[in-house]
C-alpha atoms as a PDB file:
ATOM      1  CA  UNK A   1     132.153 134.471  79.151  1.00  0.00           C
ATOM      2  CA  UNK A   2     128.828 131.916  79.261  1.00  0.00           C
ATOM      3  CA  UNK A   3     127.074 131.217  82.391  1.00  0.00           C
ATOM      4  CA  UNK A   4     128.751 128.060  81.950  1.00  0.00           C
ATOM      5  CA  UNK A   5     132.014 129.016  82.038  1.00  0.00           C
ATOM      6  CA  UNK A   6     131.657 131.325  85.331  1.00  0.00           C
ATOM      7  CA  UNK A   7     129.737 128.260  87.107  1.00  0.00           C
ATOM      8  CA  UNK A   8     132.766 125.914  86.169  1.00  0.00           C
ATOM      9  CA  UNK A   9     135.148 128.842  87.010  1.00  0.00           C
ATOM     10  CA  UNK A  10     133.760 129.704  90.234  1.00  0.00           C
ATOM     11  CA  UNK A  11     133.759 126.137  91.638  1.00  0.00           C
ATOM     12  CA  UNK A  12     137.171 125.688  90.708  1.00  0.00           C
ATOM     13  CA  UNK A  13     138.176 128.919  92.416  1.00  0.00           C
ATOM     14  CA  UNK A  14     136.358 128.689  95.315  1.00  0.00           C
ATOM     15  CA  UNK A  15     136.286 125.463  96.086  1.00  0.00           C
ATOM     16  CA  UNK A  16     137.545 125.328  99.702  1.00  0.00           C
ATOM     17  CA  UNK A  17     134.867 127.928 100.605  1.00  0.00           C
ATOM     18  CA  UNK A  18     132.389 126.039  99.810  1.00  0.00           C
ATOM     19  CA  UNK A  19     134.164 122.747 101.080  1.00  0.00           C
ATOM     20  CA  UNK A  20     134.364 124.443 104.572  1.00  0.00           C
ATOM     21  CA  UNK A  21     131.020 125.566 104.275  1.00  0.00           C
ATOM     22  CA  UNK A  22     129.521 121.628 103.774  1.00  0.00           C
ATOM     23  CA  UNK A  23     131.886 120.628 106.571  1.00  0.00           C
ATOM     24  CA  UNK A  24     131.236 122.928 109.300  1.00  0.00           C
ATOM     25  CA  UNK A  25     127.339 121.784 108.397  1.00  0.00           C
ATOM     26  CA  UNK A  26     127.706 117.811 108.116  1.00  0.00           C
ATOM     27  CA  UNK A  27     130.892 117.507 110.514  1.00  0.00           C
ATOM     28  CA  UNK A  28     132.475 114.598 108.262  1.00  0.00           C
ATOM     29  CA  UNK A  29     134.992 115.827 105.560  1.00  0.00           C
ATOM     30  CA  UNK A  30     134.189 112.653 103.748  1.00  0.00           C
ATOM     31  CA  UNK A  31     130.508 113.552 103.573  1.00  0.00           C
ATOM     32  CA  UNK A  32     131.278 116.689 102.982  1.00  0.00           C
ATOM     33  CA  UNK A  33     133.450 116.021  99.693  1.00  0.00           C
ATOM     34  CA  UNK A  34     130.459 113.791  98.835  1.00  0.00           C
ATOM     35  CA  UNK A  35     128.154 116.341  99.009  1.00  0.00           C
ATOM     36  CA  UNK A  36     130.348 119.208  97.259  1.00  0.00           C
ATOM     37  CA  UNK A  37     130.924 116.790  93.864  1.00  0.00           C
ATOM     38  CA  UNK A  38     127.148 116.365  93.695  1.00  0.00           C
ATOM     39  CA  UNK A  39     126.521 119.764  94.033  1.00  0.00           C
ATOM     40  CA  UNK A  40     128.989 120.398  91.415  1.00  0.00           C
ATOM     41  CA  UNK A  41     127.311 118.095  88.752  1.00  0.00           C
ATOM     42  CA  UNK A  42     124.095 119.707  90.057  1.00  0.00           C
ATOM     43  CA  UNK A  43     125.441 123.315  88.986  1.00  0.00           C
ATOM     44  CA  UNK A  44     127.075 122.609  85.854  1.00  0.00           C
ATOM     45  CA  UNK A  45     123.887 120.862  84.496  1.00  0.00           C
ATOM     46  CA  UNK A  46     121.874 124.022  85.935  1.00  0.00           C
ATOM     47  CA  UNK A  47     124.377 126.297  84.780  1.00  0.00           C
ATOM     48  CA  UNK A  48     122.039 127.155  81.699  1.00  0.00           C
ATOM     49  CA  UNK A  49     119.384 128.505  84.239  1.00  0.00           C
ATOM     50  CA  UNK A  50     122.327 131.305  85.709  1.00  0.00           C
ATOM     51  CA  UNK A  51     120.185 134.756  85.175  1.00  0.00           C
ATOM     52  CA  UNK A  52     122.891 137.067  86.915  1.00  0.00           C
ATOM     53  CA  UNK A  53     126.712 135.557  86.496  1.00  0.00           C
ATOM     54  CA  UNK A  54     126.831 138.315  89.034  1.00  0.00           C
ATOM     55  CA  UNK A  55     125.486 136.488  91.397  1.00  0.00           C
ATOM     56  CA  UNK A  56     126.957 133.010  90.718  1.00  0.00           C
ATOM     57  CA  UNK A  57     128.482 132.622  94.108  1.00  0.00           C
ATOM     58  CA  UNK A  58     125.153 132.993  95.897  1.00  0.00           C
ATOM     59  CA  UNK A  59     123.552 130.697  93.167  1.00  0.00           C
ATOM     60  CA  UNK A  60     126.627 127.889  94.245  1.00  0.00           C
ATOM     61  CA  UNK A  61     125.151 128.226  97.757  1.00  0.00           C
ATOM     62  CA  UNK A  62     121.732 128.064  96.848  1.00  0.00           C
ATOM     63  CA  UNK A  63     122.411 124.325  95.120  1.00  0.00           C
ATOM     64  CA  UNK A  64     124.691 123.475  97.980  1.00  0.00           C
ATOM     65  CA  UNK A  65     121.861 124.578 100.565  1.00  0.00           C
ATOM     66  CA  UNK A  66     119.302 122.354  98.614  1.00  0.00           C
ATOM     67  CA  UNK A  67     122.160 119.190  98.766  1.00  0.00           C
ATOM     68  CA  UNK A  68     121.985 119.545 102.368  1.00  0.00           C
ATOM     69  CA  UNK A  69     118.798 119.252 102.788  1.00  0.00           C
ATOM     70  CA  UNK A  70     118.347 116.388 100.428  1.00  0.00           C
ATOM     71  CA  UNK A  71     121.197 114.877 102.437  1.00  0.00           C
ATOM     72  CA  UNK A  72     118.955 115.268 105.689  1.00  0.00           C
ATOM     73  CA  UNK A  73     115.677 114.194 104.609  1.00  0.00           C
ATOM     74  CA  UNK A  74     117.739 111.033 103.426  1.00  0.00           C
ATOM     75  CA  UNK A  75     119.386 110.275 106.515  1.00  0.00           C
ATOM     76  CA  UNK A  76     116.358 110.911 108.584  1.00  0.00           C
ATOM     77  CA  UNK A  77     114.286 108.174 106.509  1.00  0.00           C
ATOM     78  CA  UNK A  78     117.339 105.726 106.840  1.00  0.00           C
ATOM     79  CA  UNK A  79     117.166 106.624 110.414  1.00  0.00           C
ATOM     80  CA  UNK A  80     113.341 105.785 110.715  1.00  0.00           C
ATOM     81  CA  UNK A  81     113.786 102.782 108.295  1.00  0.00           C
ATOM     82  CA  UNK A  82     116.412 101.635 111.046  1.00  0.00           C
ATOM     83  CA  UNK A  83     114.249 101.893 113.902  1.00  0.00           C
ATOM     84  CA  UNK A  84     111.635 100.712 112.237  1.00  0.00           C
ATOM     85  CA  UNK A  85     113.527  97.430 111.761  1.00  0.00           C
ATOM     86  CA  UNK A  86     115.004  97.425 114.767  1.00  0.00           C
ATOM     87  CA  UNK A  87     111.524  97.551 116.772  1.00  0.00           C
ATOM     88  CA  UNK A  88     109.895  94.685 113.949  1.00  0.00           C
ATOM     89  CA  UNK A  89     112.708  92.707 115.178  1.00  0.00           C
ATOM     90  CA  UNK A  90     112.729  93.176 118.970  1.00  0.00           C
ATOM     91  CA  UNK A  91     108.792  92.491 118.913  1.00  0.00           C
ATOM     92  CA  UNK A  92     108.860  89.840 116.441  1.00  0.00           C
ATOM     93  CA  UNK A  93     111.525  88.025 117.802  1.00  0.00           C
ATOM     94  CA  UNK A  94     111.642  87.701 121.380  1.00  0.00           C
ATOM     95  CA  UNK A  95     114.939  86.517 123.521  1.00  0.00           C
ATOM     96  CA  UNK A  96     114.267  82.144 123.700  1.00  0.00           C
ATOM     97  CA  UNK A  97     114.036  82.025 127.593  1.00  0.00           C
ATOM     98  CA  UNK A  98     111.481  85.108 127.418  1.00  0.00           C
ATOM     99  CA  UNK A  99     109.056  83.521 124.386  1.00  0.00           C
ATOM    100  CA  UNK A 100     109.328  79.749 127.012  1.00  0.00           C
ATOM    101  CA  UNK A 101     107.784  82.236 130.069  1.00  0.00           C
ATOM    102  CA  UNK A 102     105.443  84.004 127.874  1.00  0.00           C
ATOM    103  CA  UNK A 103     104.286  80.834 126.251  1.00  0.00           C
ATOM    104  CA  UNK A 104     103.621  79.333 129.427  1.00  0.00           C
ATOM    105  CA  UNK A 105     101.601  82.317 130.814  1.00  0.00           C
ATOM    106  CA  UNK A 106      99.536  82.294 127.412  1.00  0.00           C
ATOM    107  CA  UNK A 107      99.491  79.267 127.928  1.00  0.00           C
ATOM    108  CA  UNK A 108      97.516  79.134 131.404  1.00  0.00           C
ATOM    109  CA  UNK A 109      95.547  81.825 130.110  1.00  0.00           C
ATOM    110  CA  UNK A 110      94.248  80.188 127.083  1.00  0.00           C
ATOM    111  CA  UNK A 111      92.711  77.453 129.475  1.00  0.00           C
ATOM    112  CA  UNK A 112      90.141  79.695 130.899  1.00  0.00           C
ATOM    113  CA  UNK A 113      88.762  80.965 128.006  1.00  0.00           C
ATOM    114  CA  UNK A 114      85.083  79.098 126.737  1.00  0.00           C
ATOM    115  CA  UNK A 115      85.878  76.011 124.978  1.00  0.00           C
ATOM    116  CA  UNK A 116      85.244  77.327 121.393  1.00  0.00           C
ATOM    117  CA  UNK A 117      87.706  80.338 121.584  1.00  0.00           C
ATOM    118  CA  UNK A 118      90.331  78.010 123.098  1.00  0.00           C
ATOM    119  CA  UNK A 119      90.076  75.418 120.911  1.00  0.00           C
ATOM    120  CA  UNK A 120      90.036  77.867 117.734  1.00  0.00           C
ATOM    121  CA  UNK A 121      93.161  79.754 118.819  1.00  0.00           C
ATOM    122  CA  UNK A 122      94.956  76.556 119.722  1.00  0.00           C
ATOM    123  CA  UNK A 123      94.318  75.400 116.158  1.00  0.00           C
ATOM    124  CA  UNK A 124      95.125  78.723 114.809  1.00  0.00           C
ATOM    125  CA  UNK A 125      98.078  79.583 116.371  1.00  0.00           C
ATOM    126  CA  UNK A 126      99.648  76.409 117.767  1.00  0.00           C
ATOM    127  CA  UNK A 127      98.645  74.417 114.692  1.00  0.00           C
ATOM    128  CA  UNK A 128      99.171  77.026 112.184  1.00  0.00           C
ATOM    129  CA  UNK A 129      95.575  75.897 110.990  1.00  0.00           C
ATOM    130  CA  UNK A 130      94.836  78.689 108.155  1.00  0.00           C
ATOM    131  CA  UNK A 131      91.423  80.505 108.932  1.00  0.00           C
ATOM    132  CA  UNK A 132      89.771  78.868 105.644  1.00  0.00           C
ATOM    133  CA  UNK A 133      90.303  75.166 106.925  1.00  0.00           C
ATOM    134  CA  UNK A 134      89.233  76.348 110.338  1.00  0.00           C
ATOM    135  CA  UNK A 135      85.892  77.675 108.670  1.00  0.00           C
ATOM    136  CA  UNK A 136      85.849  74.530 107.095  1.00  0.00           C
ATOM    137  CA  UNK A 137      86.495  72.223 109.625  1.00  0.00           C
ATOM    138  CA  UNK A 138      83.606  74.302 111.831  1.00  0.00           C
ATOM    139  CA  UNK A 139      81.291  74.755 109.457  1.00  0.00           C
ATOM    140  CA  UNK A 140      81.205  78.289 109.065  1.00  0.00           C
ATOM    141  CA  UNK A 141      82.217  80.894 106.357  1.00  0.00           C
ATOM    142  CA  UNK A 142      85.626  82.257 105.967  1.00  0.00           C
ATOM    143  CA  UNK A 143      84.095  85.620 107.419  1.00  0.00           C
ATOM    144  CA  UNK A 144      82.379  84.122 110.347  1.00  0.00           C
ATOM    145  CA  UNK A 145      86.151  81.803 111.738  1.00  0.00           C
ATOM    146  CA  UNK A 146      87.754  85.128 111.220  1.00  0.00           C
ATOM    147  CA  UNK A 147      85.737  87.251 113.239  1.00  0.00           C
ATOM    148  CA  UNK A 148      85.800  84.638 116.114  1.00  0.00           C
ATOM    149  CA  UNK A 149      89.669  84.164 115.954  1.00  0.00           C
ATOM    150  CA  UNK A 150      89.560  87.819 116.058  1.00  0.00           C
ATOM    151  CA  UNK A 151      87.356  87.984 119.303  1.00  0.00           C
ATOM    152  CA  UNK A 152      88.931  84.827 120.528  1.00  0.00           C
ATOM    153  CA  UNK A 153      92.368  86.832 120.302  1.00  0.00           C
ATOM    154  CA  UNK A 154      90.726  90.084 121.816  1.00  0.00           C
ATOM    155  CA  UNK A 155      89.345  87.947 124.480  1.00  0.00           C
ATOM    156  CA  UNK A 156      92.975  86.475 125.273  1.00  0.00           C
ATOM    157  CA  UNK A 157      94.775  89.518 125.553  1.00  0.00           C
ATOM    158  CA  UNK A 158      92.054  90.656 127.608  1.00  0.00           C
ATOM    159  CA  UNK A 159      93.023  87.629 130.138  1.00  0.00           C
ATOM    160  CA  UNK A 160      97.048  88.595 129.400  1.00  0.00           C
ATOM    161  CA  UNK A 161      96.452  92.187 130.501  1.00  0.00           C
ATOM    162  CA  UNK A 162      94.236  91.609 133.341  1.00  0.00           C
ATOM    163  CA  UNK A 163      96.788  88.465 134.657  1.00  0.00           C
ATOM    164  CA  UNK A 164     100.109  90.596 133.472  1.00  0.00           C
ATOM    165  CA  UNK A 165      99.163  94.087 133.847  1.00  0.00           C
ATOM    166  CA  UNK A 166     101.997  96.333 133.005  1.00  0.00           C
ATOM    167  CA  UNK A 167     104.221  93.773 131.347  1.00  0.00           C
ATOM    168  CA  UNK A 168     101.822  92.366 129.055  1.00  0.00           C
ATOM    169  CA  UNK A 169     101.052  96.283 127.614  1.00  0.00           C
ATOM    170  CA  UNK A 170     104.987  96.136 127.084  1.00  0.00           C
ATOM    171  CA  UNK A 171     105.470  93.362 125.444  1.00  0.00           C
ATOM    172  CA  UNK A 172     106.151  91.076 128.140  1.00  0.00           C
ATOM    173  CA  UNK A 173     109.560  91.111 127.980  1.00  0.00           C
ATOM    174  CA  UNK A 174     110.094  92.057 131.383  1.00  0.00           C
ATOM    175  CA  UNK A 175     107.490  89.569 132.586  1.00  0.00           C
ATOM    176  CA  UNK A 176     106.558  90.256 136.535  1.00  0.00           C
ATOM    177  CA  UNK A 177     103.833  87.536 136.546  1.00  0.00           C
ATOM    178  CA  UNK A 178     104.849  83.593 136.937  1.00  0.00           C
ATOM    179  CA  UNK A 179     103.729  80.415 134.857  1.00  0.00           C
ATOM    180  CA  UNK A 180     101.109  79.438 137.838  1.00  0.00           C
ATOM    181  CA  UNK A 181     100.615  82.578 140.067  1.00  0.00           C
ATOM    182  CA  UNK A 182      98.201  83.300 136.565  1.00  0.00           C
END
């Protein structure tokens, strides 16, 4: 007998041992059938590198081991992909009636900044004026309007925190602070 024909022979015959086996780990006998074929294909195309048909059995668990944790790492990146997404979205998008109070804090807060860091963030991010035409339009280099939108910015959430506190480090979706208390 080849190495194989005791690999094929062995999952054949012991099948349900090593279908228990995948469920008791995974909990789903639909995973675990899933699991169990691509072990299978795994140890017929490895059945060439069998030393010790002896040991065949073992060497079934072995693959079926390594499927598992394959399995795991997978659903644990899916699983970080998800929240991933799921925190992008929450921060990106926030609720309508939450982004109107937030806007109108900002808003407030924008006004007592100097002048020139006002007016640059308002034509940054209210205009959607790109950094280039603000350098432009100002007379500076592309380098230069970044760095000052950059401090302007730091400078703003500067105001948010000290006017917000808590809620602004939290996204300020549980705003405590009022549109004129600022």
């Amino acid at each position: 007998m080849t190495a194989s024909d005791a690999v094929v022979q062995t999952l054949v015959s012991e099948r349900g041992r090593f279908l228990a086996f995948l469920t008791s780990r995974v909990g789903d006998p639909d995973t675990a059938e899933d699991l169990l074929q691509t072990g299978v294909l795994q140890a017929i195309r490895k059945a060439d590198s069998l030393r010790d048909e002896e040991r065949v059995v073992a060497w079934i668990y072995r693959i079926l081991r390594n499927v598992l944790a394959d399995w795991g790492r997978q659903r644990a990146a899916v699983g970080r992909a998800e929240e991933h997404l799921l925190r992008f979205e929450l921060a990106e998008v926030p609720p309508p009636d939450v982004e109107a109070e937030l806007c109108a804090c900002v808003g407030e807060l924008l006004g007592t900044l100097p002048p020139e860091q006002s007016d640059l963030l308002r034509l940054v991010e209210l205009d959607h004026v790109t950094p280039s035409e603000v350098a432009g339009q100002l007379g500076l280099t592309p380098g230069n309007a970044r760095v000052r939108i950059h401090r302007a910015r730091a400078a703003l959430r500067t105001r948010v925190e000290e006017a917000c506190r808590t809620c602004a480090r939290h996204g300020c979706l549980d705003c405590t602070c009022r549109a004129g208390t600022v």
